[in-house]
N, C-alpha and C. Protein backbone atom coordinates (compact mmCIF):
# COMPACT_ATOMS: atom_id res chain seq x y z
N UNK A 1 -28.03 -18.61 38.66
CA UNK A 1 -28.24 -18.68 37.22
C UNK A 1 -27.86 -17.35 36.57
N UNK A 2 -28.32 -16.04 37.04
CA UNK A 2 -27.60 -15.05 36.26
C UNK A 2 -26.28 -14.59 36.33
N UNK A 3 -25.87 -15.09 37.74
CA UNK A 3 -24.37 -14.85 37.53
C UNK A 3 -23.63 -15.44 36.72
N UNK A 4 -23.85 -16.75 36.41
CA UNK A 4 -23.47 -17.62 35.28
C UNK A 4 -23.50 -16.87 33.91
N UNK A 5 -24.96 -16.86 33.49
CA UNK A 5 -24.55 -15.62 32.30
C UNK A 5 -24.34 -14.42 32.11
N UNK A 6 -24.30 -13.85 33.57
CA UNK A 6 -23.60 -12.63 33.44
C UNK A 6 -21.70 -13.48 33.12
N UNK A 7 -21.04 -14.05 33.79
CA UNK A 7 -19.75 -14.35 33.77
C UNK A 7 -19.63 -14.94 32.28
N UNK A 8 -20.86 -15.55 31.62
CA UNK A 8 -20.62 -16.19 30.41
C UNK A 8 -20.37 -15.12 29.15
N UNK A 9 -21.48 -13.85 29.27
CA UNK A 9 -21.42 -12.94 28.39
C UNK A 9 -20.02 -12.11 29.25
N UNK A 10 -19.29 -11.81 29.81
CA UNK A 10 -18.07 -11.29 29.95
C UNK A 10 -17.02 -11.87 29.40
N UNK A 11 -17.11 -13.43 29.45
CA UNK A 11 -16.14 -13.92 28.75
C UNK A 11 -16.26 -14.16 27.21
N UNK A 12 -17.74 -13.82 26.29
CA UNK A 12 -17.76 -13.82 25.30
C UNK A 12 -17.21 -12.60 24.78
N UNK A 13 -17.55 -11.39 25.49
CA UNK A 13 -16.73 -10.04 25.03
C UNK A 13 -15.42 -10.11 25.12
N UNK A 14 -14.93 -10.68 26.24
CA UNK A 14 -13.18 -10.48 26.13
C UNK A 14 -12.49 -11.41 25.33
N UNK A 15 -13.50 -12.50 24.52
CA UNK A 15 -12.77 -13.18 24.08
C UNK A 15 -13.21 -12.28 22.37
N UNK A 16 -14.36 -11.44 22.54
CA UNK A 16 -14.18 -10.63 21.08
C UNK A 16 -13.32 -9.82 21.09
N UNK A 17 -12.90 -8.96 22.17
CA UNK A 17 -11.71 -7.66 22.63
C UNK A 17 -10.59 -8.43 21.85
N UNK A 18 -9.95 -9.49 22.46
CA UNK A 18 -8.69 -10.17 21.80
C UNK A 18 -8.63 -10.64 20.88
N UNK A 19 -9.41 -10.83 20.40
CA UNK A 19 -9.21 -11.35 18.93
C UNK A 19 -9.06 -10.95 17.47
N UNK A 20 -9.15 -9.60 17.63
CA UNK A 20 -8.35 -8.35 16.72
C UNK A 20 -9.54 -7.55 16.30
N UNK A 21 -10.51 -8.30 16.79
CA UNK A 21 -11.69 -7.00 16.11
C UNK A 21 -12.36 -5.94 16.59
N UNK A 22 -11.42 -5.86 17.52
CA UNK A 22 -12.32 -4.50 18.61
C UNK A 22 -12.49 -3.14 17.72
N UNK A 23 -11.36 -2.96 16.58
CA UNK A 23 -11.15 -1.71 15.94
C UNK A 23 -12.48 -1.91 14.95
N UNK A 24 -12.84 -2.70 15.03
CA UNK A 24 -14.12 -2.96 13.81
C UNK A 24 -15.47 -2.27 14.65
N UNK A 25 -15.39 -2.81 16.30
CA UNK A 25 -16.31 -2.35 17.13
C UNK A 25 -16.74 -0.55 16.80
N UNK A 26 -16.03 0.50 16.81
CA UNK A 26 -16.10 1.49 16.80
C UNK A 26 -16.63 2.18 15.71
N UNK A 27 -16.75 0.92 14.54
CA UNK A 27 -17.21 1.19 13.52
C UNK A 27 -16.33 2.38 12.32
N UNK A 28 -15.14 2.40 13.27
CA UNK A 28 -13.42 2.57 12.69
C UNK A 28 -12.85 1.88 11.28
N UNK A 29 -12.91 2.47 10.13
CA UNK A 29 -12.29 2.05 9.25
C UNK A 29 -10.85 1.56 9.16
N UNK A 30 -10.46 1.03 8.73
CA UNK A 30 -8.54 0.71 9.05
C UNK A 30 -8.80 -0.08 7.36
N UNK A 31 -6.94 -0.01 7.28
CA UNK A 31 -6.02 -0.28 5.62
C UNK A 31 -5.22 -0.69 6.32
N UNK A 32 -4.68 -1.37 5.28
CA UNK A 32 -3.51 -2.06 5.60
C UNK A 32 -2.21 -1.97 4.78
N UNK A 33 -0.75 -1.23 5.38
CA UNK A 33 0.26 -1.02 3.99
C UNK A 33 1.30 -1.66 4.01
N UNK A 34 2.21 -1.76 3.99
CA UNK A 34 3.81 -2.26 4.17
C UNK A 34 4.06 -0.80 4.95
N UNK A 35 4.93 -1.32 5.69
CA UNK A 35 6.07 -0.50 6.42
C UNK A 35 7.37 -0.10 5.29
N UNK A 36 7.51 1.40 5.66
CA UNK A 36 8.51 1.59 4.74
C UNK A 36 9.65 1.17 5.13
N UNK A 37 9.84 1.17 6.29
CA UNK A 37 11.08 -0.07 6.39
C UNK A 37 11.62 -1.11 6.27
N UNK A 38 10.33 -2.08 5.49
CA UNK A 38 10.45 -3.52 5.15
C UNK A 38 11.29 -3.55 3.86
N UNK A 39 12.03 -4.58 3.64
CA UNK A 39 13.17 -4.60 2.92
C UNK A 39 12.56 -5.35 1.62
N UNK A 40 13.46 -5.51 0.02
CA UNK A 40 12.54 -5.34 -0.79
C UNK A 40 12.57 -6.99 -1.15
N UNK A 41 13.02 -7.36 -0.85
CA UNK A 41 12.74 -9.15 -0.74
C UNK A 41 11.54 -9.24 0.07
N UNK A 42 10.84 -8.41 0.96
CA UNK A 42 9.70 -8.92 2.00
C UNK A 42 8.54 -8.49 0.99
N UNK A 43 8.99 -7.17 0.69
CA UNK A 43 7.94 -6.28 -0.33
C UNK A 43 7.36 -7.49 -1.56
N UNK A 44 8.37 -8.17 -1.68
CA UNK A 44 7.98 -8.65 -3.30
C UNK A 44 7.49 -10.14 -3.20
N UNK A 45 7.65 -10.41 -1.21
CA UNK A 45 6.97 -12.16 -1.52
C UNK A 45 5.71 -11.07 -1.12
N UNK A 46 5.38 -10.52 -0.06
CA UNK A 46 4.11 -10.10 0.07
C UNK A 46 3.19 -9.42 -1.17
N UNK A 47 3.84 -9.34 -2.03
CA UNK A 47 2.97 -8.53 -3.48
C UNK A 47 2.71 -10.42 -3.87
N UNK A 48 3.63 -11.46 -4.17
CA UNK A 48 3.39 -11.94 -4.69
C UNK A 48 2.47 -12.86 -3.83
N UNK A 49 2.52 -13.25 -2.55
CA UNK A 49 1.46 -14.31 -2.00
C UNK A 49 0.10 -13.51 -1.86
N UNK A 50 -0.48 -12.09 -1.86
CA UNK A 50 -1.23 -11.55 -1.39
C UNK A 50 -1.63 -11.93 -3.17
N UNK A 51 -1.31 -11.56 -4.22
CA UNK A 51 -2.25 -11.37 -5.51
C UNK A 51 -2.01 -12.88 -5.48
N UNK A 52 -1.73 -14.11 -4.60
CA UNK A 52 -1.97 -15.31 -5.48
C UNK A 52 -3.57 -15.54 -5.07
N UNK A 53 -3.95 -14.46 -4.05
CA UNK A 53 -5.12 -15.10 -2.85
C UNK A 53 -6.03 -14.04 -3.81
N UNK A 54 -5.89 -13.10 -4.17
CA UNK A 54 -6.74 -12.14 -4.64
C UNK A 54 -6.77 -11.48 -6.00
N UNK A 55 -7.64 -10.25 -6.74
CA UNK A 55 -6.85 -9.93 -7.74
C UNK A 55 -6.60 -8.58 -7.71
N UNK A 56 -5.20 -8.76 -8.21
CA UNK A 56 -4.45 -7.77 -7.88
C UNK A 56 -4.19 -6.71 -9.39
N UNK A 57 -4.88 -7.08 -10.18
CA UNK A 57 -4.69 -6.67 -11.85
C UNK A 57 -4.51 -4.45 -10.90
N UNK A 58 -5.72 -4.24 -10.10
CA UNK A 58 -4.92 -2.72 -10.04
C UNK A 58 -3.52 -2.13 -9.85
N UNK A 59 -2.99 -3.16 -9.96
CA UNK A 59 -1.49 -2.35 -9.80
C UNK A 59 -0.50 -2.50 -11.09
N UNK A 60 -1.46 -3.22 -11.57
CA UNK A 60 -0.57 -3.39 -13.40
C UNK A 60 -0.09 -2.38 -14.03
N UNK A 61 0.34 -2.18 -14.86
CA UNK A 61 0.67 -1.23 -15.80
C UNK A 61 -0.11 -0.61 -16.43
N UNK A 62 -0.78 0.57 -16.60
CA UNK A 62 -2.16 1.47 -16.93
C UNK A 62 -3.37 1.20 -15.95
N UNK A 63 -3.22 0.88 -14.82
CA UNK A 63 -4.47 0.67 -13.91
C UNK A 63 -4.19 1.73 -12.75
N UNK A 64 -5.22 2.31 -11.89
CA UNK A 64 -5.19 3.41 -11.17
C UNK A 64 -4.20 3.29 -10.04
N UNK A 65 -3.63 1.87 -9.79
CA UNK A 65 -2.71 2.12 -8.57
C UNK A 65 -1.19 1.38 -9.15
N UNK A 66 -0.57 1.65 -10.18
CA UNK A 66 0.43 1.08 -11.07
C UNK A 66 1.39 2.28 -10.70
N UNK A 67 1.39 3.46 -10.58
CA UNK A 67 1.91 4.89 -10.55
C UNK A 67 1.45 5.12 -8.94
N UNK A 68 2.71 5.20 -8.07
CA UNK A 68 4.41 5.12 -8.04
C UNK A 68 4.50 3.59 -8.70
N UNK A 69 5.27 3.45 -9.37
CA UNK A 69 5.83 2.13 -9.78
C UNK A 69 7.14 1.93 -8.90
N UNK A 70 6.87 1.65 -7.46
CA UNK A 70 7.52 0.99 -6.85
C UNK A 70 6.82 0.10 -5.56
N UNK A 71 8.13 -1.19 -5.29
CA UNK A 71 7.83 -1.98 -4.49
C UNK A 71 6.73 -1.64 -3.05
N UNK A 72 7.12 -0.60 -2.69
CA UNK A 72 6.09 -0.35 -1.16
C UNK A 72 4.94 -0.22 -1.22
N UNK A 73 4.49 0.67 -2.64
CA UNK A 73 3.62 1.39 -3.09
C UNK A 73 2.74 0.06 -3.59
N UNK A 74 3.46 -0.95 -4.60
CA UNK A 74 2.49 -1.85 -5.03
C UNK A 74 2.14 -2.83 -3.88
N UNK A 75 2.97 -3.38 -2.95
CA UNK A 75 2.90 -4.28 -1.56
C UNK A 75 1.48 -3.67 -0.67
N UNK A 76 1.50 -2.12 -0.74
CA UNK A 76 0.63 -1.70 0.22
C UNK A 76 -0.82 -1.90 -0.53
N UNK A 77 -0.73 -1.78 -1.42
CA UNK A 77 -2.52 -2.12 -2.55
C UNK A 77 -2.41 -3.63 -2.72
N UNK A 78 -1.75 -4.37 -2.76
CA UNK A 78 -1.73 -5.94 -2.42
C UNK A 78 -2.22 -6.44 -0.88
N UNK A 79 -1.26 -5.90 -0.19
CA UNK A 79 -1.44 -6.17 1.09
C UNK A 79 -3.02 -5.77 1.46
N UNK A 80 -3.43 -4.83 1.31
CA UNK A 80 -4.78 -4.08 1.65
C UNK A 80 -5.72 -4.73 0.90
N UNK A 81 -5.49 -5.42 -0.13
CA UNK A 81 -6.57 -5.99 -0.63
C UNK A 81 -6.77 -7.53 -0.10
N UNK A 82 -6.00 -8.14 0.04
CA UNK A 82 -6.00 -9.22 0.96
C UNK A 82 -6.37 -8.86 2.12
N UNK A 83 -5.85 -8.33 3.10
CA UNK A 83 -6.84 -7.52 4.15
C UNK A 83 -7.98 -7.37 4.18
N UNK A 84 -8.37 -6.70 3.83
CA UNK A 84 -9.87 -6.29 3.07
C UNK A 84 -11.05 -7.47 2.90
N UNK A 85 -10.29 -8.46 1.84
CA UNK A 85 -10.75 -9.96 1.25
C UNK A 85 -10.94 -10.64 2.44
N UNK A 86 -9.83 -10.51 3.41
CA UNK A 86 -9.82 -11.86 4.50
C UNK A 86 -10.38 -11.00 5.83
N UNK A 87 -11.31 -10.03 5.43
CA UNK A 87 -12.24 -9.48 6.88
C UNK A 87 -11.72 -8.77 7.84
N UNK A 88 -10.67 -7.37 7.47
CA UNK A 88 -10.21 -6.79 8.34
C UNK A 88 -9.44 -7.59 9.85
N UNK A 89 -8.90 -8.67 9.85
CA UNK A 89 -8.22 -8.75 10.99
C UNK A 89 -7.01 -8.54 11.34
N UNK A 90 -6.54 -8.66 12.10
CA UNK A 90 -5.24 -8.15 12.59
C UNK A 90 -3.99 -8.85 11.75
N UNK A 91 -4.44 -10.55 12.14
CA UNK A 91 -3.18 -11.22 11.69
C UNK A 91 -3.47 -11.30 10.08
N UNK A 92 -4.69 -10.64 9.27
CA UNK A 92 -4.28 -10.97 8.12
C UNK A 92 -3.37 -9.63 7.25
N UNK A 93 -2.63 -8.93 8.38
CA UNK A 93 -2.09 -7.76 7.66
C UNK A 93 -0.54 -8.13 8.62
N UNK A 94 -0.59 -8.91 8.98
CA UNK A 94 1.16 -9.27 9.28
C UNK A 94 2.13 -9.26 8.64
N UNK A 95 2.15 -10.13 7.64
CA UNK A 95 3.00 -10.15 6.44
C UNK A 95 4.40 -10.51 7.39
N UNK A 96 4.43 -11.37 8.17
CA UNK A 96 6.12 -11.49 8.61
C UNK A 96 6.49 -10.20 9.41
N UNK A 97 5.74 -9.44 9.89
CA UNK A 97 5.71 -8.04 10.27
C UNK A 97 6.47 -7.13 9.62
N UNK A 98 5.93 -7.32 8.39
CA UNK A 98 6.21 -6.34 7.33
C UNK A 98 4.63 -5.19 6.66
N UNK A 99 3.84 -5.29 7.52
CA UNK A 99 2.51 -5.03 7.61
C UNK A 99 2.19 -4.16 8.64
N UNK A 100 1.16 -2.80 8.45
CA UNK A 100 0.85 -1.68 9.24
C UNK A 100 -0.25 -1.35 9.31
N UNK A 101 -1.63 -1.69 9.99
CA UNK A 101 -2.68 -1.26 9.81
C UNK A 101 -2.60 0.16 10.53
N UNK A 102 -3.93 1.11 9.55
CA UNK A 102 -3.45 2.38 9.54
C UNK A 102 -4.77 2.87 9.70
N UNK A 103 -5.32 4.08 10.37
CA UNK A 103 -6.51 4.59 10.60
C UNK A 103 -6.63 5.12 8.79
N UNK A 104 -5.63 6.04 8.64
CA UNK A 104 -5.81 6.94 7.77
C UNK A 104 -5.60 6.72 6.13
N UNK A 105 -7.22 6.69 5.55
CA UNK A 105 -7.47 6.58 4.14
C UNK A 105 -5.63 6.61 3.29
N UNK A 106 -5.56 5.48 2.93
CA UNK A 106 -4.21 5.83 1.68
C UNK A 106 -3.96 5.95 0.42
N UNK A 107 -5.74 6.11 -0.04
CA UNK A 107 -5.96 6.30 -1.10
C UNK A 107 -5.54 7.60 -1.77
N UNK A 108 -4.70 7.59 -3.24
CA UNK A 108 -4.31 8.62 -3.63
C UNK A 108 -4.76 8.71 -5.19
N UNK A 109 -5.10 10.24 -5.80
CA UNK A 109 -5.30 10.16 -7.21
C UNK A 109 -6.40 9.05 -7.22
N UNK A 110 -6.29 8.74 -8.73
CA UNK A 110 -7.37 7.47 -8.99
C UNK A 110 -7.28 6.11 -8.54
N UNK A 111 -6.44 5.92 -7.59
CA UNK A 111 -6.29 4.77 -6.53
C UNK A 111 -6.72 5.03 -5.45
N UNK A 112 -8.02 4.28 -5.09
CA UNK A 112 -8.87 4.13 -3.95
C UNK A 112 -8.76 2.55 -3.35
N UNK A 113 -8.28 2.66 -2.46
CA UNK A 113 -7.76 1.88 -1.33
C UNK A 113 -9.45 1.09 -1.06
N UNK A 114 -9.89 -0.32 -0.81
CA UNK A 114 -11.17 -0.74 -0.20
C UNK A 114 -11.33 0.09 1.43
């Protein structure tokens, strides 16, 4: 009988290890941006399917993350907020692998990243 739930609770951990949330375990913050290498057709469905799921009004025009007014810059505060919304996991920062989860805060100026 305890080897059973010893083997049962091993396979409940490895099935938490794989399933993208181990970085959550450590109690590790992570963001999520576009890759600057993603091309600007990827940039602009991912701005647009990420604010259909969320709201994305901070990247408008006079809001704290509008300035750089460009594609990577607005994709990565889209992308991260969907991220964020859909519970830090792995596959919700894919984007077609146009998506980079990142240890390090990318909050800049009066744009604060969740």
């Amino acid at each position: 009988m305890a080897k059973s739930q010893i083997s049962l609770c091993f396979i409940f951990f490895f099935l938490y290890l794989v399933s993208g949330n181990f970085i959550m375990v450590n109690a590790q913050k992570t963001w999520c941006v576009a890759k600057p290498s993603s091309d600007q057709a990827a940039l602009l469905e991912n701005i647009n399917y990420a604010c259909s799921q969320v709201d994305c009004r901070i990247i408008s025009r006079g809001c704290p993350c509008f300035s750089p007014d460009n594609l990577v810059s607005h994709a990565s505060v889209a992308m991260n907020l969907y991220y964020h919304a859909k519970g830090r996991n792995q596959w919700n920062c894919y984007f077609n692998n146009s998506g980079l989860i990142v240890l390090t805060d990318p909050s800049y100026g009066s744009c604060t990243y969740e």
